[in-house]
C-alpha atoms as a PDB file:
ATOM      1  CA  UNK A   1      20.579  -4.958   8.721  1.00  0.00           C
ATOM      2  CA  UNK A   2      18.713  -8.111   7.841  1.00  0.00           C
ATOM      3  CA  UNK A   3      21.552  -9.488   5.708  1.00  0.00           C
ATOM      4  CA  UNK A   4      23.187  -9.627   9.357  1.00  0.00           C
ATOM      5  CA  UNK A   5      21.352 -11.203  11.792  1.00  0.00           C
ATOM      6  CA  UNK A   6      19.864 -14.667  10.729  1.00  0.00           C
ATOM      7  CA  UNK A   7      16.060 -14.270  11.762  1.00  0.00           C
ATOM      8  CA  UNK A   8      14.676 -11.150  11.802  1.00  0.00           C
ATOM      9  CA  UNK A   9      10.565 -10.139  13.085  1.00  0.00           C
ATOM     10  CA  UNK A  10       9.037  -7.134  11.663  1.00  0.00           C
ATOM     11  CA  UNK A  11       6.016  -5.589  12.231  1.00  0.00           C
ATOM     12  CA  UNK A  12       4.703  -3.421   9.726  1.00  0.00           C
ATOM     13  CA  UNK A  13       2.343  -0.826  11.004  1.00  0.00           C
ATOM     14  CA  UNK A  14       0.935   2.807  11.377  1.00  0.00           C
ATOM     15  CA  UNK A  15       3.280   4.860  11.873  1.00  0.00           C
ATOM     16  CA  UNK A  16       2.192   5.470  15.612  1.00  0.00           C
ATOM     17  CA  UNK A  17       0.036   2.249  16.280  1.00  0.00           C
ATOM     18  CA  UNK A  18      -1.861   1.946  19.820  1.00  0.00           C
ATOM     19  CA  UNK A  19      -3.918  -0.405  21.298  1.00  0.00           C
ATOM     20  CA  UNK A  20      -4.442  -4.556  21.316  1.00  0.00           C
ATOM     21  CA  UNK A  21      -2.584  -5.546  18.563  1.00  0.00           C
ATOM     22  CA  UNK A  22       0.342  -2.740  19.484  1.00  0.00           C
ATOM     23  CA  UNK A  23       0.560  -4.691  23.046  1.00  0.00           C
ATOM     24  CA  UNK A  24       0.518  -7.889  21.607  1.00  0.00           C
ATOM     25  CA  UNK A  25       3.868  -7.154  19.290  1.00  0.00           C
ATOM     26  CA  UNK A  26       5.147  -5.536  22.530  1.00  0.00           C
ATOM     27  CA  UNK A  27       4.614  -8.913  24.620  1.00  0.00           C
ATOM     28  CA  UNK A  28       6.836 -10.709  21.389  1.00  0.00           C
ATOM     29  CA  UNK A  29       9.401  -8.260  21.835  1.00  0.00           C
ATOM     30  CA  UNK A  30       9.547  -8.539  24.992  1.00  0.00           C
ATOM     31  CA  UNK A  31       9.659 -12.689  24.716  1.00  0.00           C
ATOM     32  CA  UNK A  32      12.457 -12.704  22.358  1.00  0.00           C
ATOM     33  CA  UNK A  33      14.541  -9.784  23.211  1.00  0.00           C
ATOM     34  CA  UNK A  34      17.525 -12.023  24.400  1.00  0.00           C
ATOM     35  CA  UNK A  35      17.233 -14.520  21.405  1.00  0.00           C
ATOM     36  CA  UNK A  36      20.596 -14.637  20.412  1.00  0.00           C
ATOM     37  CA  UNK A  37      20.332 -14.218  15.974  1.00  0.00           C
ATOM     38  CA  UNK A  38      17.130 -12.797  16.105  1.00  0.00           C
ATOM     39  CA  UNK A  39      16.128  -9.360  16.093  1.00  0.00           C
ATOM     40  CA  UNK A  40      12.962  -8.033  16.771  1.00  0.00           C
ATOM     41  CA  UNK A  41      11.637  -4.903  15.005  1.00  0.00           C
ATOM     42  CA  UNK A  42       8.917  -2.917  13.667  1.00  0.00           C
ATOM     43  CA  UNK A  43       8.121  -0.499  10.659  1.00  0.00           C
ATOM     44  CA  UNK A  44       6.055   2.696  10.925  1.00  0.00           C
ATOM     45  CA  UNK A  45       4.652   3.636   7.611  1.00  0.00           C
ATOM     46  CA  UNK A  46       3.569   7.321   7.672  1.00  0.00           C
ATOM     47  CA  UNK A  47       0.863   7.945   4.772  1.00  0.00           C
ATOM     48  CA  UNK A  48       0.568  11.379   5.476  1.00  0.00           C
ATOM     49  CA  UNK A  49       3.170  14.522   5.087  1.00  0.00           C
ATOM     50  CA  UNK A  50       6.148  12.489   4.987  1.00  0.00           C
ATOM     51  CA  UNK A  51       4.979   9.616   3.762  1.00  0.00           C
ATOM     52  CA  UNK A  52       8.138   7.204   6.010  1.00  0.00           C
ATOM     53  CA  UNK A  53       8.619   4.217   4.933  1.00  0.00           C
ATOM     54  CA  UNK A  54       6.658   4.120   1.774  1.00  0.00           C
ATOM     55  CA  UNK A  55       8.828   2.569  -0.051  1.00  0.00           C
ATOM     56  CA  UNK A  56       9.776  -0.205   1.924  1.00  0.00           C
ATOM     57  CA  UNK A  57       5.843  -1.216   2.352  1.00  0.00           C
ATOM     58  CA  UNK A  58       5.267  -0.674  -1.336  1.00  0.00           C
ATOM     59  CA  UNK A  59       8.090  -3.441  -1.988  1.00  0.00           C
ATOM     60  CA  UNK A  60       6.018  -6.133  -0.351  1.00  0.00           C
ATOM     61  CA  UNK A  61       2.145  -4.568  -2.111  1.00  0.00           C
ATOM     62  CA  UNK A  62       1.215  -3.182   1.637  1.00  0.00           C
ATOM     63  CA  UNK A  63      -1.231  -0.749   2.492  1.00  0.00           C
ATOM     64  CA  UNK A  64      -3.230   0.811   5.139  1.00  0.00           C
ATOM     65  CA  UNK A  65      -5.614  -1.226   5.491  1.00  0.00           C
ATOM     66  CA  UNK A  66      -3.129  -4.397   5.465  1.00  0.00           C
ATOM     67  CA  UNK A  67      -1.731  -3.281   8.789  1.00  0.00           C
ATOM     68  CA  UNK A  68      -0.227  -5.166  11.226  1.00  0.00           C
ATOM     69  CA  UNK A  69       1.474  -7.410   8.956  1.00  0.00           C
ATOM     70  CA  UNK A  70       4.287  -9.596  10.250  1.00  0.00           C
ATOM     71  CA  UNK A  71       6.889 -10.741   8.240  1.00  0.00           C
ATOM     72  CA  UNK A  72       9.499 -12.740   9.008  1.00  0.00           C
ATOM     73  CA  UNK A  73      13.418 -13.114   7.696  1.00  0.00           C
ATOM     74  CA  UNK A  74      15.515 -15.677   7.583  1.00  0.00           C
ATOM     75  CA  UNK A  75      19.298 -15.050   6.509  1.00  0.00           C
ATOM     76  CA  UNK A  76      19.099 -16.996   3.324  1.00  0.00           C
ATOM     77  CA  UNK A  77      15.501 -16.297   1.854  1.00  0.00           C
ATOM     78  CA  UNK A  78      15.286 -12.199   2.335  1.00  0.00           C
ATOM     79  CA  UNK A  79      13.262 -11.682  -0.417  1.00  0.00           C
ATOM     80  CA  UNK A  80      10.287 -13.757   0.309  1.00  0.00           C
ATOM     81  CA  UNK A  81       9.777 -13.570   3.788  1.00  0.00           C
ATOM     82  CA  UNK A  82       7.331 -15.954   6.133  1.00  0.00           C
ATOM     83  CA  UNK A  83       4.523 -13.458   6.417  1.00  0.00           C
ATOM     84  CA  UNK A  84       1.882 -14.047   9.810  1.00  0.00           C
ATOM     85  CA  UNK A  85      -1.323 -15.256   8.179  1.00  0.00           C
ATOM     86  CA  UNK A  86      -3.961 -12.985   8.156  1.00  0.00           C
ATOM     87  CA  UNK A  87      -6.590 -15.247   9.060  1.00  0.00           C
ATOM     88  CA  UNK A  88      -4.644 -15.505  13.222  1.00  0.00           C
ATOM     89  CA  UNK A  89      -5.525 -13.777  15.672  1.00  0.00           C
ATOM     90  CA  UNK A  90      -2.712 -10.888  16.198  1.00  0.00           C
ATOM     91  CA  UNK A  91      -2.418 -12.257  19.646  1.00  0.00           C
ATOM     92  CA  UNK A  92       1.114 -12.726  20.920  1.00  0.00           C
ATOM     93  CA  UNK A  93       0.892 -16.751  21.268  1.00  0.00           C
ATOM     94  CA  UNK A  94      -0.114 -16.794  17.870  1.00  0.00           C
ATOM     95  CA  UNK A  95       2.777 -14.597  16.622  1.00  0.00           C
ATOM     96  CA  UNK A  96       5.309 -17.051  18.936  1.00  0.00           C
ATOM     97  CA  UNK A  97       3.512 -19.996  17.263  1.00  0.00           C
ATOM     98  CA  UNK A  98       4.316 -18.217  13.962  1.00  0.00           C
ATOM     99  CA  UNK A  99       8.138 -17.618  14.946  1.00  0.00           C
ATOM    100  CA  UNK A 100       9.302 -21.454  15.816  1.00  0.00           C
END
């Protein structure tokens, strides 16, 4: 999928986040939802019976304890994405800062 679209938000999480920082990402998502070339998504990572999407947050050296991390993907550098500095607020101004 992000091969496809030429910008591309993720949020990596828990697999079933709540609270400030899971309203925050849905305020972006709401934001950008008719960006044309952009997609907007988000990763659960189970670390429990299943263990979903394991793999995808081992690839980028992501655990538990990382979470939220935002990455971001643009069309022609996939494998080192723009990732939302840890030291921001997860707030969803920052995270549209971090976007443009």
């Amino acid at each position: 999928v992000l091969s496809r679209v030429p910008v591309t938000l993720v949020k990596f999480d828990i697999q079933f986040p709540y609270a400030n920082n899971e309203d925050e990402y849905a305020q972006v998502a709401d934001s950008l939802k008719n960006k044309e070339n952009l997609l907007v998504a988000e990763v659960g990572v189970q670390d429990y019976a299943d263990y979903e999407n394991q793999d995808l947050a081992g690839r980028y050296s992501l655990n538990r304890g990382d979470f939220p991390v935002v990455k971001l993907y643009t069309h022609d550098n996939l494998k080192s994405p723009a990732t939302f500095p840890t030291n921001e607020k997860f707030t969803a101004s920052n995270i549209m800062r971090f976007v443009k």
